[in-house]
Protein backbone atom coordinates (compact mmCIF):
# COMPACT_ATOMS: atom_id res chain seq x y z
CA UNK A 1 58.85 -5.24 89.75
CA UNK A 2 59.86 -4.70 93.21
CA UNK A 3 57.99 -2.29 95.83
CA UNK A 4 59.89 -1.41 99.03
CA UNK A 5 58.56 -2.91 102.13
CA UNK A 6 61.15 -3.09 104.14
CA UNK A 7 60.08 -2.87 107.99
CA UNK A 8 56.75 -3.02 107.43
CA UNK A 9 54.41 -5.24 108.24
CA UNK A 10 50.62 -5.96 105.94
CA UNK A 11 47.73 -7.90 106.51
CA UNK A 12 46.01 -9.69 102.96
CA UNK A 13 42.99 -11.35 103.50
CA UNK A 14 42.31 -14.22 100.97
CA UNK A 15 46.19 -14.07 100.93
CA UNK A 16 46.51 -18.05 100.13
CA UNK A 17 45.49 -18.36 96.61
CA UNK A 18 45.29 -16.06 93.36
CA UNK A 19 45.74 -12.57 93.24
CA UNK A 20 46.10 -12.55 97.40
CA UNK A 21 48.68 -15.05 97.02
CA UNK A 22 50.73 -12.94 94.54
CA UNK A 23 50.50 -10.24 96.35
CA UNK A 24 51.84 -11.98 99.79
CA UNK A 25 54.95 -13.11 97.81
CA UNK A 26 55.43 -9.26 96.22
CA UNK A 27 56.02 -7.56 99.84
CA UNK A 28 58.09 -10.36 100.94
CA UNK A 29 60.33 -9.88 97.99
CA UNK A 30 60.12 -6.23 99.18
CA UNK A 31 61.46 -6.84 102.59
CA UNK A 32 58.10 -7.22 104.34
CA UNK A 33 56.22 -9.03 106.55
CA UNK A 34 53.05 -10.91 106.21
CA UNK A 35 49.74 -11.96 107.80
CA UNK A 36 47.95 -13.97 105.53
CA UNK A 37 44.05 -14.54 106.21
CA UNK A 38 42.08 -16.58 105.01
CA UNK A 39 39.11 -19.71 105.20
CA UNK A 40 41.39 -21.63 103.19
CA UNK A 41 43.37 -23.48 106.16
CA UNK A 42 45.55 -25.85 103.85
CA UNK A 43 46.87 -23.73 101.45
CA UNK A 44 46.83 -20.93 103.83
CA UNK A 45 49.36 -22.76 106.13
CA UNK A 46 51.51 -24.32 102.84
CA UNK A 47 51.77 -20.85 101.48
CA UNK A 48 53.15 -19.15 104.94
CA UNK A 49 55.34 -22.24 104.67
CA UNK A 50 56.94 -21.25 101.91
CA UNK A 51 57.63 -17.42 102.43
CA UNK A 52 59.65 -18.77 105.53
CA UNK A 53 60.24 -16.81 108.87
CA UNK A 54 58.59 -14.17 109.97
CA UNK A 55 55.03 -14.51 108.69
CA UNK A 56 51.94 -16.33 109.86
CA UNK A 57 48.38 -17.53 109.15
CA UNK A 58 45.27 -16.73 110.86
CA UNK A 59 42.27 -18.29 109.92
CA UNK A 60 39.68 -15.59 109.50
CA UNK A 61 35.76 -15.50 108.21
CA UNK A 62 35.65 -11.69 107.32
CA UNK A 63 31.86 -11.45 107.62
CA UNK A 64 32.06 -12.84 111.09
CA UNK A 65 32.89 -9.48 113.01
CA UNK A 66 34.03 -10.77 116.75
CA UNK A 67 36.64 -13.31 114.60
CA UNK A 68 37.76 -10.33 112.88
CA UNK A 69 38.40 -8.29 115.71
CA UNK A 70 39.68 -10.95 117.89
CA UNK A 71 42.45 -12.19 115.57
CA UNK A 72 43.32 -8.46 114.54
CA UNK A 73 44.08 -7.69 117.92
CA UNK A 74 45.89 -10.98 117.72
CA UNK A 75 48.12 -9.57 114.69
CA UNK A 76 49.01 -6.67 116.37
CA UNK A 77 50.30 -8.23 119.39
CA UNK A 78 52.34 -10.89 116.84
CA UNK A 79 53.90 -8.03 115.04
CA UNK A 80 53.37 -5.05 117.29
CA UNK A 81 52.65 -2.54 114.10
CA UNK A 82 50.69 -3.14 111.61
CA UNK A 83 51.23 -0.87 108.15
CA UNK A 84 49.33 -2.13 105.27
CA UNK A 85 45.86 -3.62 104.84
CA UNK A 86 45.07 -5.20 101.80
CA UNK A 87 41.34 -7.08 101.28
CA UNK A 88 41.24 -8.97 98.20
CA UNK A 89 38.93 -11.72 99.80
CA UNK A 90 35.77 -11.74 98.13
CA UNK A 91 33.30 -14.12 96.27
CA UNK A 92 31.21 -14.09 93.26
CA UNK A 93 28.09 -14.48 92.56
CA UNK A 94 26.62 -14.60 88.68
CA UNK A 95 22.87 -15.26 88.94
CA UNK A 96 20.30 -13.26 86.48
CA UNK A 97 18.51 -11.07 89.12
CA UNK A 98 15.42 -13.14 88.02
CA UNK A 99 17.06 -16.14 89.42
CA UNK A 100 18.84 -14.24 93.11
CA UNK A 101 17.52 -15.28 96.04
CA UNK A 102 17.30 -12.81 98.92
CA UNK A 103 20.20 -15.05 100.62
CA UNK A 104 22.57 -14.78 98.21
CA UNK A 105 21.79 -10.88 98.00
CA UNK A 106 22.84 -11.29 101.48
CA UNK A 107 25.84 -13.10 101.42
CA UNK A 108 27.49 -11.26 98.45
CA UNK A 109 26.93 -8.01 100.02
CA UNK A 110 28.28 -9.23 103.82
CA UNK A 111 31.14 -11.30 102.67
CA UNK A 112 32.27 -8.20 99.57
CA UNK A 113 30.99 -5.21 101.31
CA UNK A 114 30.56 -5.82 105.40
CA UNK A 115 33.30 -7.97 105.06
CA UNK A 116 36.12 -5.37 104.28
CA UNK A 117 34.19 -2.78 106.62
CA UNK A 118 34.81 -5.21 109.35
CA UNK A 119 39.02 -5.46 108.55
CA UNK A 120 39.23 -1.82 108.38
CA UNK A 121 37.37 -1.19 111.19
CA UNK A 122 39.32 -3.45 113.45
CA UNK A 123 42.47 -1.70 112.47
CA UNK A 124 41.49 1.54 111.91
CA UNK A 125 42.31 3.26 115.39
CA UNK A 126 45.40 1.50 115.28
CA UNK A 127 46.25 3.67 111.78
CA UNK A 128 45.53 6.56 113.49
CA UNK A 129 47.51 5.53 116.66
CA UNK A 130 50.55 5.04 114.81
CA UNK A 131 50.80 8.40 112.72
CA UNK A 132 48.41 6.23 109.47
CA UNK A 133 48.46 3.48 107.40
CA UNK A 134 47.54 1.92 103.89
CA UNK A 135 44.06 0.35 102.95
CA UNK A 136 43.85 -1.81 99.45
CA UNK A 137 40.52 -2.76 98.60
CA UNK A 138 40.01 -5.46 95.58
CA UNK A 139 36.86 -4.07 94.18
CA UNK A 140 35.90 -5.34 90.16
CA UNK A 141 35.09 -3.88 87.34
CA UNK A 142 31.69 -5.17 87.84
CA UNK A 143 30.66 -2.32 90.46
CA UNK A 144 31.39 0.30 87.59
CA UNK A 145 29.89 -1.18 84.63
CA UNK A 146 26.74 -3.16 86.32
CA UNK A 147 28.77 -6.69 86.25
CA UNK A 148 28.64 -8.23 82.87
CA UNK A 149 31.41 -10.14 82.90
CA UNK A 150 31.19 -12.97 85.33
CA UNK A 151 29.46 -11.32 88.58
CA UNK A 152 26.33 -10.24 88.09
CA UNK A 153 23.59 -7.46 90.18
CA UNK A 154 24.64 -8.92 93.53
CA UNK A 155 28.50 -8.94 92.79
CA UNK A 156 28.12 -5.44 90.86
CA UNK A 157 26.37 -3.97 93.77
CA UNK A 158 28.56 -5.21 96.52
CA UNK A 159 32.20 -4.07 94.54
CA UNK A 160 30.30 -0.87 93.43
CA UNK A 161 29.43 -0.30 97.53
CA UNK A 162 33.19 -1.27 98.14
CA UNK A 163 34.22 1.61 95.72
CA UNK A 164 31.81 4.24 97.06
CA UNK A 165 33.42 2.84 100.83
CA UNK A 166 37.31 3.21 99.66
CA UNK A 167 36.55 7.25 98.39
CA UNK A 168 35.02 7.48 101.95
CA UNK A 169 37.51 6.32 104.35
CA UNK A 170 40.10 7.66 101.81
CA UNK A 171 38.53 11.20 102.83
CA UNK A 172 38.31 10.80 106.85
CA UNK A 173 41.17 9.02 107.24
CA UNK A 174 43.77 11.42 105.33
CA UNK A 175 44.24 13.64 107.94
CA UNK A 176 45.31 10.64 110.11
CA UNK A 177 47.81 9.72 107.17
CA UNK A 178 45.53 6.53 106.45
CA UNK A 179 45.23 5.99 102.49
CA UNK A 180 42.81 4.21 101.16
CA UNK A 181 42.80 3.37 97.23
CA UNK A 182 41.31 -0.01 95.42
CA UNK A 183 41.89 -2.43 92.72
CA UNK A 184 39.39 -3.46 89.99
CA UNK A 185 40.81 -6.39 87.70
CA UNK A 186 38.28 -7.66 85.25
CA UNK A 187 38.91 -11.69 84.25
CA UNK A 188 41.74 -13.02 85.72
CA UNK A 189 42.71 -16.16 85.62
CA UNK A 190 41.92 -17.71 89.26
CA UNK A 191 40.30 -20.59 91.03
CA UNK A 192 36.92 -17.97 91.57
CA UNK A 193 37.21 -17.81 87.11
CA UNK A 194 37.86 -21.14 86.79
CA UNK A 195 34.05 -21.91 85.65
CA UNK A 196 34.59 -18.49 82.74
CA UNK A 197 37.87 -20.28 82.11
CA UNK A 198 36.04 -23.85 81.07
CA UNK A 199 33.17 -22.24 79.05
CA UNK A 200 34.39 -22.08 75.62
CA UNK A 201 31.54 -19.75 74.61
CA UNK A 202 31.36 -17.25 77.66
CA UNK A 203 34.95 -17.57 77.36
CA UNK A 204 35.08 -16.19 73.68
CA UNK A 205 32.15 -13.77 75.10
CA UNK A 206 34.43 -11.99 77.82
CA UNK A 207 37.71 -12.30 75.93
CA UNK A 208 35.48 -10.18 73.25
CA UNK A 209 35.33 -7.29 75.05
CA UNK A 210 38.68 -6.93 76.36
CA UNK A 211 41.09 -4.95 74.24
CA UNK A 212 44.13 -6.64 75.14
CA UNK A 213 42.51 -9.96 73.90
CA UNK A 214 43.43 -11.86 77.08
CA UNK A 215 42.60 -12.64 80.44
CA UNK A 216 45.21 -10.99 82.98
CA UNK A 217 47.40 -13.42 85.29
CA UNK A 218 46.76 -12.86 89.06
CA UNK A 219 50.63 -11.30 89.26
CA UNK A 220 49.53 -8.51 87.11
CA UNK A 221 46.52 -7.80 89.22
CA UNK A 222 49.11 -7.98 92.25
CA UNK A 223 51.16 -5.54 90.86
CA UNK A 224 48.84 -2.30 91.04
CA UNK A 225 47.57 -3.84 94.51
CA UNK A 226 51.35 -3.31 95.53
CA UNK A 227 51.83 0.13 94.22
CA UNK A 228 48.75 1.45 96.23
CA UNK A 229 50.62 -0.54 99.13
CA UNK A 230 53.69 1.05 98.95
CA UNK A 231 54.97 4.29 99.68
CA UNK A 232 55.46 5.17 95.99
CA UNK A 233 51.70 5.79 95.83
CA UNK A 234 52.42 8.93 97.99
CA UNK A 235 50.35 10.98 97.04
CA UNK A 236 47.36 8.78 95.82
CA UNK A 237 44.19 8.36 97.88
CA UNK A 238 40.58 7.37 97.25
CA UNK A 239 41.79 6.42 93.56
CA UNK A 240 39.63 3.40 91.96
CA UNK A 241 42.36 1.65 89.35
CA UNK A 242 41.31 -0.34 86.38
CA UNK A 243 43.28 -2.93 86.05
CA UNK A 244 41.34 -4.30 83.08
CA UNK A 245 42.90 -4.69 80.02
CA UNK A 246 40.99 -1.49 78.81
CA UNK A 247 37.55 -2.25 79.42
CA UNK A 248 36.69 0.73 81.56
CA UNK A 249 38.54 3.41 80.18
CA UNK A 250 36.84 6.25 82.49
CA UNK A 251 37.82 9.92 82.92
C-alpha cells in the first residue's frame, strides 16, 4: 500500500534493518525523502545505496544526547525541513527480574526511553517552527501487557514509559500541529527475534498466544508506522496501535 509523501522529508532511526528498513523504502515509494540513522554503519550506508538520490545516512547513538543534537541540526541543514520523525530504534532485553542487573535496567531504559526523548527533543522546536510535524514511536506490546513475549520487566517498562511519553507530547504539541502516535508489533520476524525465531519451544510458546497463528513480517509492522506518518492519519494523535496479531485487543 502506498502513503503519500511527496515533498516531505522523515527521519527513521534504526532505519537500516527490519521494520526501520521497511519503513525507509515505504516513503520513498511515496515520493519522500529519507534520513536513515542508525549504529549499524554497513548496512546503513548499503541501504541509502539502494533507495538512490536524495537520501543519506548519519550514524547516530540515540542515548548519546550531544550526537543526537549535533547530527539533527546536521539533517536540517541537508534537507532544510524536516516533516516526519519516526523512532523504531530500540533493543531488547529478556532477563527474569531475578537475574537484571542494575546496568541493564539502565541501558534498556536510556537506549528505549531517553533515547527517543532525545530525537524528539532535538527536533521539536523545529515542528513548531515550521507550522508541526509527525512523531512515530515503535513502542511493543510488552509495555501494555508486562512483556511476556520476548522482552521482559526492563523492556516492558521502558516501551510502557515510551507509551505514557507519545500520549504526552501528543497533548502539548497539538496545538503546534505536531502529532505524535506509536506502534506496538508483538513478534516479528527480525534480526532483534532471531534468538525467539531459533527456539523451537519458546517459539511454539509465543506463536501460542497469537491469534493469527504467526509471527508478523517487518513490512506489516511498517505499514501502520506509515499511516501514523502520513497525512491520512489526520486526525489521529496520542493513539497507541496494536499491531499484534490480536494479542492485545484493548478498548
Amino acid at each position: 500500500m502506498r502513503y503519500d509523501f511527496d515533498n516531505k522529508v522523515a527521519i527513521v532511526t534504526g532505519g537500516a534493518n527490519g521494520i526501520g528498513k521497511e519503513v525507509v523504502k515505504g516513503i520513498v515509494d511515496g515520493g519522500g525523502k529519507v534520513a536513515v540513522l542508525d549504529i549499524a554503519d554497513e548496512a546503513g550506508k548499503k541501504t541509502v545505496a539502494e533507495l538512490g538520490d536524495g537520501h543519506r545516512y548519519y550514524h547516530v547513538n540515540q542515548g548519546d544526547r550531544d550526537e543526537v543534537n549535533k547530527t539533527f541540526q546536521q539533517i536540517i541543514a541537508d534537507f532544510g525541513k524536516i516533516d516526519v520523525l519516526i523512532n523504531v530504534a530500540g533493543v531488547i532485553s529478556a532477563k527474569p527480574f531475578d537475574e537484571l542487573s542494575p546496568e541493564e535496567w539502565d541501558r534498556t531504559i536510556h537506549i528505549n526511553l531517553t533515547g527517543p526523548f532525545n530525537t524528539v527533543h532535538a527536533i521539536w522546536n523545529h515542528f513548531k517552527n515550521n507550522g508541526g510535524g509527525r512523531i512515530v514511536n515503535v513502542s511493543s506490546v510488552a509495555g501494555k501487557i508486562g512483556g511476556g513475549l520476548l522482552g521482559t520487566s526492563a523492556y516492558a517498562s521502558s516501551k510502557a514509559g515510551l507509551n505514557g511519553f507519545t500520549k504526552a507530547i501528543a497533548k502539548e504539541g497539538g496545538k503546534y500541529g505536531i502529532y505524535a502516535n506509536a506502534v506496538a508489533p508483538s513478534f516479528t520476524k527480525t534480526g532483534m527475534t532471531t534468538e525467539l525465531q531459533e527456539n523451537k519451544e519458546k517459539n511454539a510458546k509465543v506463536i501460542g498466544i497469537i491469534p493469527l497463528g504467526r509471527p508478523a513480517e517487518p513490512v506489516e509492522i511498517a505499514q501502520m508506522i506509515l499511516f501514523f506518518a502520513s497525512d491520512a492519519a489526520s486526525f489521529i494523535t496520542g493513539e497507541i496501535g496494536d499491531c499484534d496479531g490480536g494479542i492485545v485487543m484493548d478498548g
